[in-house]
N, C-alpha and C. Protein backbone atom coordinates (compact mmCIF):
# COMPACT_ATOMS: atom_id res chain seq x y z
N UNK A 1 33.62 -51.77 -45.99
CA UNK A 1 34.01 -50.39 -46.29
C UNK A 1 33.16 -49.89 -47.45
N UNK A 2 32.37 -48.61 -47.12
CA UNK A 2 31.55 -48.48 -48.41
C UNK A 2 31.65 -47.13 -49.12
N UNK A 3 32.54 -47.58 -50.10
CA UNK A 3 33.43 -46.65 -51.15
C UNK A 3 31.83 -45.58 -51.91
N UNK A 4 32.44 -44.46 -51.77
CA UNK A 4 31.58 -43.43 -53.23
C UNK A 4 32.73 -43.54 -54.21
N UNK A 5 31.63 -44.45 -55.49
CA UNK A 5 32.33 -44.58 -56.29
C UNK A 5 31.84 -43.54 -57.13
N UNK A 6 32.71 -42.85 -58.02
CA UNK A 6 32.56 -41.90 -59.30
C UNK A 6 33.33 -42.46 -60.31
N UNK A 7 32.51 -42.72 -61.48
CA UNK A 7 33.37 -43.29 -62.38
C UNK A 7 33.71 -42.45 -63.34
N UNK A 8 34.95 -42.24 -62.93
CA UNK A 8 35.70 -41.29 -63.90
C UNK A 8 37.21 -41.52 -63.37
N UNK A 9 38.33 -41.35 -64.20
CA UNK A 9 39.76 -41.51 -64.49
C UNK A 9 40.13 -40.65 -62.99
N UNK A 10 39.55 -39.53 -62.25
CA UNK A 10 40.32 -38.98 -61.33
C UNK A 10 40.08 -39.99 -59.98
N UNK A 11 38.88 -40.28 -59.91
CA UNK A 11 38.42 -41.40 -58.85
C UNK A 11 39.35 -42.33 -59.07
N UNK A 12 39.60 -43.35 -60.11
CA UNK A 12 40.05 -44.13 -60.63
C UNK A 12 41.26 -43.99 -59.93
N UNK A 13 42.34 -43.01 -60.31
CA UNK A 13 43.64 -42.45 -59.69
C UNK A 13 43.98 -42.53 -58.03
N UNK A 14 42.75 -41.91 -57.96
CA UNK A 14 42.29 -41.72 -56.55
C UNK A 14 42.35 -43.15 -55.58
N UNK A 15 41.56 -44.20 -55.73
CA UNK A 15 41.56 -45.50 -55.66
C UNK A 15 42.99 -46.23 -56.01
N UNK A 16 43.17 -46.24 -57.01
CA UNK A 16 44.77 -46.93 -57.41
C UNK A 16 45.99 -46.29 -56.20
N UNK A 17 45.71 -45.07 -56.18
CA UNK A 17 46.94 -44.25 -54.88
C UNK A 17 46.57 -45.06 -53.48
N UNK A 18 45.42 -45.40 -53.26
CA UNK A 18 45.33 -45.45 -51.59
C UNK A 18 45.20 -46.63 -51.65
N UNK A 19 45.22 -47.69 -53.31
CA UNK A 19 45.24 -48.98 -52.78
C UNK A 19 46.85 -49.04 -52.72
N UNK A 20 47.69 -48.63 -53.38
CA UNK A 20 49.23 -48.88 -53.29
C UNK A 20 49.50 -48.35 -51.43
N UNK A 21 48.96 -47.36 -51.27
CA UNK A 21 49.65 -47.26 -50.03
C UNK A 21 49.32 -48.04 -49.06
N UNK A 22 48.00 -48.56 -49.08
CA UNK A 22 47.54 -49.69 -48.17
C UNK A 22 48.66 -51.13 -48.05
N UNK A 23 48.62 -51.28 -49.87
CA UNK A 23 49.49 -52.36 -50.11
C UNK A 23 50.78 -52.70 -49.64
N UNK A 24 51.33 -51.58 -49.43
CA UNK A 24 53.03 -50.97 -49.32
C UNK A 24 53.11 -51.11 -47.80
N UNK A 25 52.21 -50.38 -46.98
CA UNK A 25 52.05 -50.35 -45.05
C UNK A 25 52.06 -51.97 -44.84
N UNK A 26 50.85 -52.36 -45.43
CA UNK A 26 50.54 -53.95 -44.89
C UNK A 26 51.95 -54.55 -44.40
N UNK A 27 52.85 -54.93 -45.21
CA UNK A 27 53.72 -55.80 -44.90
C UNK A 27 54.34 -55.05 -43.35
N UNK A 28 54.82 -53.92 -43.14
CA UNK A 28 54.83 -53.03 -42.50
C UNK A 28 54.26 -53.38 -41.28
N UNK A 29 52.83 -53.17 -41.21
CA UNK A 29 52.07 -53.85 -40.16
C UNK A 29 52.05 -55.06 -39.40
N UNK A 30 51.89 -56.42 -40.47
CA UNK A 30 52.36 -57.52 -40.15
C UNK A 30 53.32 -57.80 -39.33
N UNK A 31 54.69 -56.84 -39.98
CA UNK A 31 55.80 -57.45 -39.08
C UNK A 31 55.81 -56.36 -37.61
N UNK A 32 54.88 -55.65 -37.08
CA UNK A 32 54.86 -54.95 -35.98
C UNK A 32 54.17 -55.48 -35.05
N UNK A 33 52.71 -56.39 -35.91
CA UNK A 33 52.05 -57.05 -35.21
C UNK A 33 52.88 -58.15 -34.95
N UNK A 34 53.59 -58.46 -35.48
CA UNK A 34 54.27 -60.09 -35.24
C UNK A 34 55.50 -59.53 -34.29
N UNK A 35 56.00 -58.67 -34.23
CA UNK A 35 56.57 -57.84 -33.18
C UNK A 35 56.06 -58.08 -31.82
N UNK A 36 55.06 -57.32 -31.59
CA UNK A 36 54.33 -57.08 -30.55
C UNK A 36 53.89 -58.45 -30.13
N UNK A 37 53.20 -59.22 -30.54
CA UNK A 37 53.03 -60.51 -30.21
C UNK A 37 54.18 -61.17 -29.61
N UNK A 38 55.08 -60.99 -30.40
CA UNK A 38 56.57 -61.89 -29.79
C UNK A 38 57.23 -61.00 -28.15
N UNK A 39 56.48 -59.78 -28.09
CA UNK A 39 56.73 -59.43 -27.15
C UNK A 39 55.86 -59.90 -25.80
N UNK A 40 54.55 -59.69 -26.07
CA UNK A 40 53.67 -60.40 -25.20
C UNK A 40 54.09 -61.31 -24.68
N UNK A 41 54.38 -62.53 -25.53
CA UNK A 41 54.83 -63.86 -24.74
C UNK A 41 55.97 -64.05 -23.90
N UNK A 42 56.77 -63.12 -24.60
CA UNK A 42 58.52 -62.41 -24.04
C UNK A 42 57.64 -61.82 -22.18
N UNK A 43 57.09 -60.76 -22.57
CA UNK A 43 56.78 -60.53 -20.62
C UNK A 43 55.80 -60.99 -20.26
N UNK A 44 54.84 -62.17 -20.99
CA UNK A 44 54.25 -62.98 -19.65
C UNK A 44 55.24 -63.79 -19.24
N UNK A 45 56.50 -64.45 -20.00
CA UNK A 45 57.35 -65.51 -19.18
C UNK A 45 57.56 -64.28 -17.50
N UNK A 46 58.27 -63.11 -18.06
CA UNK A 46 59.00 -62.42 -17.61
C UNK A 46 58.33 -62.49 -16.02
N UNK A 47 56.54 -62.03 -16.18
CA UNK A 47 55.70 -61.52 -15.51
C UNK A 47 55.26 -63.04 -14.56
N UNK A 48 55.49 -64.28 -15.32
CA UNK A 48 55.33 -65.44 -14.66
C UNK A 48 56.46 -65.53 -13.47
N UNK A 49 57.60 -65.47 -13.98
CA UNK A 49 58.96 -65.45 -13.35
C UNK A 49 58.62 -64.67 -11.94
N UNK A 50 58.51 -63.16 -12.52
CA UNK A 50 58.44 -62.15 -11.22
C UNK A 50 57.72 -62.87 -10.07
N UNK A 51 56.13 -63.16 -10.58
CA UNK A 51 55.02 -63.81 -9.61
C UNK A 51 55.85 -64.89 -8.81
N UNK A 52 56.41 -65.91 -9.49
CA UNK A 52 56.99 -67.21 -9.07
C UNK A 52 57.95 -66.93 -7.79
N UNK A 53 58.67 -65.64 -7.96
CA UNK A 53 59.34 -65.06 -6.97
C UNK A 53 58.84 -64.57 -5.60
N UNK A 54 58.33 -63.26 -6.05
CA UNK A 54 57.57 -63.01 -4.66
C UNK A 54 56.73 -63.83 -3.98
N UNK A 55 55.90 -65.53 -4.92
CA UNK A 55 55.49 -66.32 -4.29
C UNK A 55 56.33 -67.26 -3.52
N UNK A 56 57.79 -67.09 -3.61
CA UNK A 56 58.53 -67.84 -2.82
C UNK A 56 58.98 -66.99 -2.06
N UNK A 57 59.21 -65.75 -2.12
CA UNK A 57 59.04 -65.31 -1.09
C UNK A 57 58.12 -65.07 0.33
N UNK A 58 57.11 -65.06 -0.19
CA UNK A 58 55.72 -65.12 0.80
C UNK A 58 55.70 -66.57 1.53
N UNK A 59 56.31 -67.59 0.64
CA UNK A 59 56.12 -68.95 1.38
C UNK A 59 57.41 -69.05 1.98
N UNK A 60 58.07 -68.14 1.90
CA UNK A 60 59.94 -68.62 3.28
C UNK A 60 59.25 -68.17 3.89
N UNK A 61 58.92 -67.03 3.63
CA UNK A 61 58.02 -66.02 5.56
C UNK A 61 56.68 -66.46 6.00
N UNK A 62 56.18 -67.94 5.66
CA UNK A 62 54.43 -68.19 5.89
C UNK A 62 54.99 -69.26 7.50
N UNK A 63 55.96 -69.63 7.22
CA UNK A 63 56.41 -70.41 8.75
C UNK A 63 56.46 -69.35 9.88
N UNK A 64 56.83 -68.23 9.52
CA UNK A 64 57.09 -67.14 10.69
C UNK A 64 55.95 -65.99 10.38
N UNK A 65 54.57 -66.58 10.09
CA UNK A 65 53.58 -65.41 10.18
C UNK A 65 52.99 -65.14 11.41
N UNK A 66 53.48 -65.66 12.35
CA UNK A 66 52.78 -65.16 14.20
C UNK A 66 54.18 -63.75 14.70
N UNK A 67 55.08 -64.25 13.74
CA UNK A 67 56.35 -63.28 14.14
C UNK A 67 55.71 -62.00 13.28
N UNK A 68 55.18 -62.15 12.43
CA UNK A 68 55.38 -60.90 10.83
C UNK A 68 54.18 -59.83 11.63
N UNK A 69 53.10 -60.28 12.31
CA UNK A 69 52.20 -59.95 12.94
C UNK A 69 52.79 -58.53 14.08
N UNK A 70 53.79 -59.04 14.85
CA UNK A 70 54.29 -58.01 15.50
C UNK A 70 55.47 -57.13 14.80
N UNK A 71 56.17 -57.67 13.50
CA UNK A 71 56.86 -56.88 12.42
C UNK A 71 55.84 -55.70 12.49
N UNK A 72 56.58 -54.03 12.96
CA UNK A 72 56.01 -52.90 12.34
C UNK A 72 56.75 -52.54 10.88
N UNK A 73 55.28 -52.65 9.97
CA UNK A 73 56.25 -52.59 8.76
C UNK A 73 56.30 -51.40 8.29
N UNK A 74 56.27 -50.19 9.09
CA UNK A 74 56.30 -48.90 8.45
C UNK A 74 58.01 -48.46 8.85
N UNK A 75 58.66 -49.78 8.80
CA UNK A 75 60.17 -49.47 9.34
C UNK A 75 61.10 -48.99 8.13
N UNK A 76 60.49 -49.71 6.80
CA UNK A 76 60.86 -49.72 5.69
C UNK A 76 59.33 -49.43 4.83
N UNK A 77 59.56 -47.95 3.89
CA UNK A 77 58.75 -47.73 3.00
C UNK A 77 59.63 -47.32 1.76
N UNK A 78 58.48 -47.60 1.09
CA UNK A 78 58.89 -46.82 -0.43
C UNK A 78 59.19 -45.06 -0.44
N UNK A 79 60.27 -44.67 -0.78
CA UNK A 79 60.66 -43.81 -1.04
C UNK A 79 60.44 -42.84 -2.16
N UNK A 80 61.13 -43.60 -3.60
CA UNK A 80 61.11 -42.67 -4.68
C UNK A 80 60.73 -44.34 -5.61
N UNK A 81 60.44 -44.46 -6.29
CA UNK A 81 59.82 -45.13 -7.73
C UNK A 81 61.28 -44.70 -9.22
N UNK A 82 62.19 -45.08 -9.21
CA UNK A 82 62.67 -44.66 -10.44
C UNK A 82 62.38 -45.75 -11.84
N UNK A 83 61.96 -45.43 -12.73
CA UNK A 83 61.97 -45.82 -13.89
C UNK A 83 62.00 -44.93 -15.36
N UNK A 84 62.03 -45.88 -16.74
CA UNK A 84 62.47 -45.07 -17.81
C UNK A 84 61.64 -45.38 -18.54
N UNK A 85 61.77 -44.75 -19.92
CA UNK A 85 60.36 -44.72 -21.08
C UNK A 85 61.17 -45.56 -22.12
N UNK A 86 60.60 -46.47 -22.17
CA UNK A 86 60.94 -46.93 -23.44
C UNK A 86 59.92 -47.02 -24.51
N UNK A 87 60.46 -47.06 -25.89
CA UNK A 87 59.28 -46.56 -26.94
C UNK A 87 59.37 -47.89 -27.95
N UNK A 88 58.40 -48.55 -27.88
CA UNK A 88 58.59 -49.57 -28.41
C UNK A 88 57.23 -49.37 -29.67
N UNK A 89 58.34 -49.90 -30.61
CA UNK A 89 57.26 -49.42 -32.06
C UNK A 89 56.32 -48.22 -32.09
N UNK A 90 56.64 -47.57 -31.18
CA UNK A 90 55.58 -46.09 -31.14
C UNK A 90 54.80 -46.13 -30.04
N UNK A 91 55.09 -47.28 -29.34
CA UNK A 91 54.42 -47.50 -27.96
C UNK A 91 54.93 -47.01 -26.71
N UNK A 92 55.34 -46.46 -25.74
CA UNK A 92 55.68 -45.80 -24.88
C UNK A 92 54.97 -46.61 -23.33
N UNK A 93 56.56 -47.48 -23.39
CA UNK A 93 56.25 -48.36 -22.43
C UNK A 93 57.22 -47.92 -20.68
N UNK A 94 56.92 -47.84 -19.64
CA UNK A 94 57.32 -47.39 -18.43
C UNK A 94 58.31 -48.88 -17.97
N UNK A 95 59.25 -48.44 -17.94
CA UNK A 95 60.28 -49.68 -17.35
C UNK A 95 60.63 -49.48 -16.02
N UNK A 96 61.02 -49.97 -15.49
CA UNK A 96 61.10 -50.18 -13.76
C UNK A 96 62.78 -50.04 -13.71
N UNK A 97 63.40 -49.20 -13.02
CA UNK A 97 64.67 -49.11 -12.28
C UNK A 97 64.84 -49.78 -11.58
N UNK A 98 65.04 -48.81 -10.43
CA UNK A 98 64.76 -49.36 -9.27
C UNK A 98 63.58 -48.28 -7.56
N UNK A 99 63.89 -48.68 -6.86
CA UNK A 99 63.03 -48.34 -5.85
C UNK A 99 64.10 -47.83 -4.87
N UNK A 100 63.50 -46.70 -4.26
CA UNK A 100 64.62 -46.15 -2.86
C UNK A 100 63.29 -46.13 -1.90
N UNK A 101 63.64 -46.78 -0.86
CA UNK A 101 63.45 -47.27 0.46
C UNK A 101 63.85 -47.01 1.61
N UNK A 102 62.91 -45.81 1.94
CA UNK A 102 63.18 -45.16 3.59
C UNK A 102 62.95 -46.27 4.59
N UNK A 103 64.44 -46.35 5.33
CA UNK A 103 64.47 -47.16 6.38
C UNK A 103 64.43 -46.46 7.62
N UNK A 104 63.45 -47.13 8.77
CA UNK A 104 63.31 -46.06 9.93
C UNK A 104 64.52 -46.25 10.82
N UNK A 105 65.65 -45.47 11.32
CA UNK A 105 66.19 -45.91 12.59
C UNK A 105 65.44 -46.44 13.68
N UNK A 106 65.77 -47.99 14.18
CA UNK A 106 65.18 -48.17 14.64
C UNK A 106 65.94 -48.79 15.90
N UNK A 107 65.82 -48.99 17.40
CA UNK A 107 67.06 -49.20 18.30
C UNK A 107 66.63 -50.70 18.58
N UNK A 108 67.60 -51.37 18.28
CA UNK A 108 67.84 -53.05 18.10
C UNK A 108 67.51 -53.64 19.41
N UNK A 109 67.71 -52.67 20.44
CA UNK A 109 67.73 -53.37 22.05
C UNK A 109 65.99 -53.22 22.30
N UNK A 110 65.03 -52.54 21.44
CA UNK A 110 63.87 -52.24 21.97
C UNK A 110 62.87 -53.41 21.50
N UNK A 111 64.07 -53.36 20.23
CA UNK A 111 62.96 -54.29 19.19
C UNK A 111 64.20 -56.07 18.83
N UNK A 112 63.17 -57.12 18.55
CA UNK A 112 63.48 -58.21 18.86
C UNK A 112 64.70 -58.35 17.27
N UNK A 113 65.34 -58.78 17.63
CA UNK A 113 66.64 -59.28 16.72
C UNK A 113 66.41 -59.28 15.47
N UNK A 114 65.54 -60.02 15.08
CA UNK A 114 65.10 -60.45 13.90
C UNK A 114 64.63 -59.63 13.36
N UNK A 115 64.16 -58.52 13.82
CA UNK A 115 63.81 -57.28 13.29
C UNK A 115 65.03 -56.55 11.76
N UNK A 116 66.02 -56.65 11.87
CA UNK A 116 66.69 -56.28 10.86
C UNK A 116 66.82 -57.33 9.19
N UNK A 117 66.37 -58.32 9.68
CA UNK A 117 65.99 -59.45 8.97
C UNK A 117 64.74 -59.31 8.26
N UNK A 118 63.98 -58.77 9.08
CA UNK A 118 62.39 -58.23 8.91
C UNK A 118 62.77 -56.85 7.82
N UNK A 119 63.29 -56.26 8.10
CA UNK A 119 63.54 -54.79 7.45
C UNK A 119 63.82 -55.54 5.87
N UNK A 120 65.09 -56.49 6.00
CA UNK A 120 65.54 -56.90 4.95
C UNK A 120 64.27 -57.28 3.69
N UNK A 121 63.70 -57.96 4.53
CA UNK A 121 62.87 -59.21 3.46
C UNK A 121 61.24 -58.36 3.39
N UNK A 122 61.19 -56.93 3.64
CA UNK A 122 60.32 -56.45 3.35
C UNK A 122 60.85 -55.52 1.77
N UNK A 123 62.00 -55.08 2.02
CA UNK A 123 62.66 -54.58 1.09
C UNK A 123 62.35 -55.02 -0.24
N UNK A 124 62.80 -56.44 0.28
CA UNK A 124 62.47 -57.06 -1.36
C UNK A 124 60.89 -57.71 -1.60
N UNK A 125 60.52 -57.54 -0.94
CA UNK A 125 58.83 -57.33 -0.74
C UNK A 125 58.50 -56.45 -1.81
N UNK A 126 58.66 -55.76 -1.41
CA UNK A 126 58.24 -54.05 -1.68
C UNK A 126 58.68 -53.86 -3.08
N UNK A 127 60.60 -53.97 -3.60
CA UNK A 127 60.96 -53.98 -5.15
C UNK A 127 60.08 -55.16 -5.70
N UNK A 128 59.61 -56.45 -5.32
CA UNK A 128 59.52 -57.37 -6.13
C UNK A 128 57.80 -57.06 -6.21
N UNK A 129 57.03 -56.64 -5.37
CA UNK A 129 55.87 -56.51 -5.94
C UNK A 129 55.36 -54.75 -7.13
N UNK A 130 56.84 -54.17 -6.66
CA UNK A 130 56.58 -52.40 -7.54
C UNK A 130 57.13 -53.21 -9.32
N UNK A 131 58.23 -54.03 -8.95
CA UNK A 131 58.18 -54.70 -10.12
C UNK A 131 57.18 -55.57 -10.77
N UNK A 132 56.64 -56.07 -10.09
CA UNK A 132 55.35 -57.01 -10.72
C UNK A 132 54.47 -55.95 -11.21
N UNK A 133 54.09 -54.93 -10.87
CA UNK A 133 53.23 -53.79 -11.41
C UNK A 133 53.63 -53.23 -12.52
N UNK A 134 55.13 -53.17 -12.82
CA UNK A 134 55.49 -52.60 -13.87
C UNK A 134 55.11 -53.52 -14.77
N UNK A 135 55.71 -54.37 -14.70
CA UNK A 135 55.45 -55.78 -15.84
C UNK A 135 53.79 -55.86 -16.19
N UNK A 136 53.06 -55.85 -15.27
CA UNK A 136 51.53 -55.98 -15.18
C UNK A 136 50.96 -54.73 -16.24
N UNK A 137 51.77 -53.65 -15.70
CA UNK A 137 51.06 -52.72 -16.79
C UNK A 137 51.92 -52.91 -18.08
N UNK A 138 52.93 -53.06 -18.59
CA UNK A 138 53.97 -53.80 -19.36
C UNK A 138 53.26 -54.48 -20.25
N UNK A 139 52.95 -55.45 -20.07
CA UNK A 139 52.20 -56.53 -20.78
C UNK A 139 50.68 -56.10 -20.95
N UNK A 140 49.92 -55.21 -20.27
CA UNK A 140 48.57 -54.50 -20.29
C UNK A 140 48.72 -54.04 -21.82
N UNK A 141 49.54 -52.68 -21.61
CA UNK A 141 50.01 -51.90 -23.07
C UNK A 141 50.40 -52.55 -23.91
N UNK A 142 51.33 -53.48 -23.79
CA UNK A 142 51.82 -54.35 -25.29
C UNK A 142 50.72 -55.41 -25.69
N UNK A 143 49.78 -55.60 -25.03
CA UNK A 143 48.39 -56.72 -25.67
C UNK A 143 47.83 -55.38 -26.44
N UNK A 144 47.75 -54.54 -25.64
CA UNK A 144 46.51 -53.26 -26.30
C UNK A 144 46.95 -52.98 -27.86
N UNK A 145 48.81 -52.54 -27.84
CA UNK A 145 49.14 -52.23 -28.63
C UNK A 145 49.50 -53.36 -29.93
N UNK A 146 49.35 -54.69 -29.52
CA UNK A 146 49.37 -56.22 -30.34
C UNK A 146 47.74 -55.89 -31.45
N UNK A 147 46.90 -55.88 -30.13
CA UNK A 147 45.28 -55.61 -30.59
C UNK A 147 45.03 -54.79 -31.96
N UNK A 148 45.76 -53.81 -31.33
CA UNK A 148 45.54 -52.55 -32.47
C UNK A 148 46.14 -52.96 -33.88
N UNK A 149 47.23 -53.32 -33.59
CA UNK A 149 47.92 -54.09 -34.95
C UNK A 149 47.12 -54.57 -35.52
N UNK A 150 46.90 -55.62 -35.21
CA UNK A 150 45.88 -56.86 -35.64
C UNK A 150 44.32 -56.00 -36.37
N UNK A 151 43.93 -55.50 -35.40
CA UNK A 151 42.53 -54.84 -36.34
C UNK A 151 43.24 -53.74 -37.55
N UNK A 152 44.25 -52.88 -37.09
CA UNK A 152 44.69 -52.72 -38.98
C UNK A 152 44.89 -53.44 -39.87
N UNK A 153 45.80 -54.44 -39.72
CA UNK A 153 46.02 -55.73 -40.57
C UNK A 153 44.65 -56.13 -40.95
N UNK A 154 43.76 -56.87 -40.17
CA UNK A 154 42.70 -57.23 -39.82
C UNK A 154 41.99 -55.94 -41.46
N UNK A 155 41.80 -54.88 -40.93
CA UNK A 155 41.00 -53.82 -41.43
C UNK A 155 41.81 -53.85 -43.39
N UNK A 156 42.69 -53.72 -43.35
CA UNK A 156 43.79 -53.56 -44.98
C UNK A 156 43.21 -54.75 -45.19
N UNK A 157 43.73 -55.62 -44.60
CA UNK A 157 43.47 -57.04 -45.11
C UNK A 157 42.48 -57.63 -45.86
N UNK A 158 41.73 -57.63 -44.72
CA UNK A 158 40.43 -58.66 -45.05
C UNK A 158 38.94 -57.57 -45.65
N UNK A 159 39.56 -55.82 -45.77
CA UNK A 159 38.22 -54.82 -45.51
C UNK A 159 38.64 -53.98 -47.00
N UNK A 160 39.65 -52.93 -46.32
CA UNK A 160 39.80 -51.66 -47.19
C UNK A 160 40.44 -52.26 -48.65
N UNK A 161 41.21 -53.06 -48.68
CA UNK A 161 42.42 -54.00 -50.08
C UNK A 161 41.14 -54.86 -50.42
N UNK A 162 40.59 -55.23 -50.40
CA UNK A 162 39.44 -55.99 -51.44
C UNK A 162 38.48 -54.77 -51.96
N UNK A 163 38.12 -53.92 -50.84
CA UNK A 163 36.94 -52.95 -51.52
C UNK A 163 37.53 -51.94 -52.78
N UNK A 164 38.61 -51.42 -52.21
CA UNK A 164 39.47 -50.42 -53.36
C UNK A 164 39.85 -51.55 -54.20
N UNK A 165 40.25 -52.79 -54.29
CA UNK A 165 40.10 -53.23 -55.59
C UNK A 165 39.07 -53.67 -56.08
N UNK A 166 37.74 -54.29 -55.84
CA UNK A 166 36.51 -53.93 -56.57
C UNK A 166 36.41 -52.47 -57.16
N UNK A 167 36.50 -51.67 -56.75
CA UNK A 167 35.98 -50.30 -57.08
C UNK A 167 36.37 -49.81 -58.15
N UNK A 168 37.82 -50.49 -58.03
CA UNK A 168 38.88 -49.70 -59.17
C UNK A 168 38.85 -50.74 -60.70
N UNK A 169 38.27 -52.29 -60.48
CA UNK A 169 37.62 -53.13 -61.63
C UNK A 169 36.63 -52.31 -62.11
N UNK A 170 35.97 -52.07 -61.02
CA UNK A 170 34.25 -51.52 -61.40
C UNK A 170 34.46 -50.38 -62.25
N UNK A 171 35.14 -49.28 -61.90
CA UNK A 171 35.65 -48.29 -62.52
C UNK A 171 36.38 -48.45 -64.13
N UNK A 172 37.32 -49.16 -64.20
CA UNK A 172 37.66 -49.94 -65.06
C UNK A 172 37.01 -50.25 -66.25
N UNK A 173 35.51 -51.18 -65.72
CA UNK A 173 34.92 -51.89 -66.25
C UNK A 173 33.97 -50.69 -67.70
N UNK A 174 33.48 -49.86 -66.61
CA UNK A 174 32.46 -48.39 -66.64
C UNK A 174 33.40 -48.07 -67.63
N UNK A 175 35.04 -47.70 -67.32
CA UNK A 175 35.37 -46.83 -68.64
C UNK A 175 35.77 -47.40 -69.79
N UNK A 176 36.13 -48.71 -69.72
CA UNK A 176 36.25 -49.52 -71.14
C UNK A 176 34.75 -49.71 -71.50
N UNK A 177 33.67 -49.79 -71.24
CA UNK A 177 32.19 -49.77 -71.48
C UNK A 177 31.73 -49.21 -72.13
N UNK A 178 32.20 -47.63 -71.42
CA UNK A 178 32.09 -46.35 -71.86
C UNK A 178 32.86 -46.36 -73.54
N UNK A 179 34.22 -46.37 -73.38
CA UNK A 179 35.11 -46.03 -74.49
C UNK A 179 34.29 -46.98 -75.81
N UNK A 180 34.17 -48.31 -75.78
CA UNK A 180 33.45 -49.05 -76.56
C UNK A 180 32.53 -48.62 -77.27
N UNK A 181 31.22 -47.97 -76.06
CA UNK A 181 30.06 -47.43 -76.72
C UNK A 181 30.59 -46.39 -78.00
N UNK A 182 31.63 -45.67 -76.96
CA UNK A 182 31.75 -44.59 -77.84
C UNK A 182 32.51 -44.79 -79.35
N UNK A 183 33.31 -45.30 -79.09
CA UNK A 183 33.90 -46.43 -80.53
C UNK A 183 33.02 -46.86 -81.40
N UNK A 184 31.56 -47.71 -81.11
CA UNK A 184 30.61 -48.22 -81.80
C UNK A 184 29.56 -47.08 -82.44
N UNK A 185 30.04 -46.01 -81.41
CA UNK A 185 28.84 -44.89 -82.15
C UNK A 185 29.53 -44.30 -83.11
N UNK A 186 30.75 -43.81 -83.58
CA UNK A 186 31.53 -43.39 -84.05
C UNK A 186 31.80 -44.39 -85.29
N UNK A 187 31.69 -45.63 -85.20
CA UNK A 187 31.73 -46.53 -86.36
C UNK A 187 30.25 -46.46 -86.97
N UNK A 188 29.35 -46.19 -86.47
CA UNK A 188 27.45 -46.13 -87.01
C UNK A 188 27.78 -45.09 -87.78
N UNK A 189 28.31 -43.57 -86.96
CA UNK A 189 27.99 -42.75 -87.35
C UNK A 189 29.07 -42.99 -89.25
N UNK A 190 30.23 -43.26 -88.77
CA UNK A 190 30.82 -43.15 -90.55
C UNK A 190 30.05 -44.34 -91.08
N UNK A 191 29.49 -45.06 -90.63
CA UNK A 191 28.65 -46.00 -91.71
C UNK A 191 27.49 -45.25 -92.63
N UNK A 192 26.64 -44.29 -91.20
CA UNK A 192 25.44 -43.41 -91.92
C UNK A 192 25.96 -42.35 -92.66
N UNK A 193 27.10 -41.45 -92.47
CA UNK A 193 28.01 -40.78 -93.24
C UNK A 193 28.67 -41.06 -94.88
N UNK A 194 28.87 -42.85 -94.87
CA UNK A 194 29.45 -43.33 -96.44
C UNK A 194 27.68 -43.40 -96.86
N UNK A 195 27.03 -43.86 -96.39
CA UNK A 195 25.78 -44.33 -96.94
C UNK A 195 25.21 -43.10 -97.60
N UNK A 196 24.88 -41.98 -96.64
CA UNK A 196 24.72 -40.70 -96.69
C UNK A 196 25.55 -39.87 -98.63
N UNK A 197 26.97 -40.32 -98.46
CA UNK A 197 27.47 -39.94 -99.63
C UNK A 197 27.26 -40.89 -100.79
N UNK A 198 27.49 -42.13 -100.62
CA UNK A 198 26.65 -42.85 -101.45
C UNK A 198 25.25 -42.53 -102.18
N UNK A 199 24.20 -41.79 -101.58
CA UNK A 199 23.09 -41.57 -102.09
C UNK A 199 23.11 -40.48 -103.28
């Protein structure tokens, strides 16, 4: 971070204010980043789980894939998508409801038995992979928003809180330097002043 330093008492001020507020957020940050992190791991289990599911689902129905072949699956579609906003630390995350699912009338005597079985287990086809998407983008946004944490922390931390305190030593340094000189000239000068009356 590369400070314009002016050495003078308003800079000085200036520096001391934005290192306190840096100082004051940090902890702040930390525990949002450590937030967010604890969430990450919270919906990859979640997002592992979901997968683990619809993969057992796909493997009950992999014995009957010469049947799924003549399954028309436009018997059952997605309808409406409902979900809600949740705002997590300022993050604005999309949560999953649920799903409404247009089912086609369809006449049982035309089509083979199992067909309503078929309707069934597409159903949850259909919620369990609109849910895996939610989660997918879920966990997308909460890494992004982990990330961001981290490079502020990252940035206060290890960047802006060391430079504003050099600056504000340096400053420091300049005006006790300063004040000194001026002290020492001020002691010459009443030295040449008694000497002066002395003569």
């Amino acid at each position: 971070m590369k400070l314009h330093i002016k050495y003078n008492k308003t800079a000085l001020r200036e520096f001391q204010k934005k290192l306190q507020i840096r100082e004051r957020a940090l902890p702040t940050l930390k525990n949002k980043e450590a937030a967010f992190r604890a969430m990450v791991i919270e919906a990859k289990k979640d997002l592992a789980i979901s997968k683990e599911l619809y993969a057992t689902i796909l493997a009950n129905i992999s014995p009957w894939k010469a049947l799924w072949q003549e399954f028309d699956h436009s018997l059952a579609t997605i309808k409406k998508v409902h979900s809600t906003q949740l705002k997590i630390a300022g993050v604005r995350i999309p949560e999953f409801e649920k799903i409404d699912i247009e089912v086609v009338d369809f006449n049982s005597f035309s089509h083979p038995s199992w067909f309503n079985e078929g309707v069934r287990i597409t159903e949850e086809l259909l919620e369990t992979s609109v849910r895996l998407k939610f989660m997918e983008n879920k966990l997308r946004l909460l890494e992004h928003a982990r990330k961001k944490a981290t490079q502020k922390v990252n940035l206060y931390e290890k960047v802006q809180i060391p430079a504003l305190t050099e600056a504000i030593k340096q400053i420091k340094r300049y005006l006790e330097d300063e004040e000194n000189l001026a002290k020492a000239g001020q002691k010459l000068l009443k030295v040449k002043l008694e000497k002066a009356q002395q003569t």
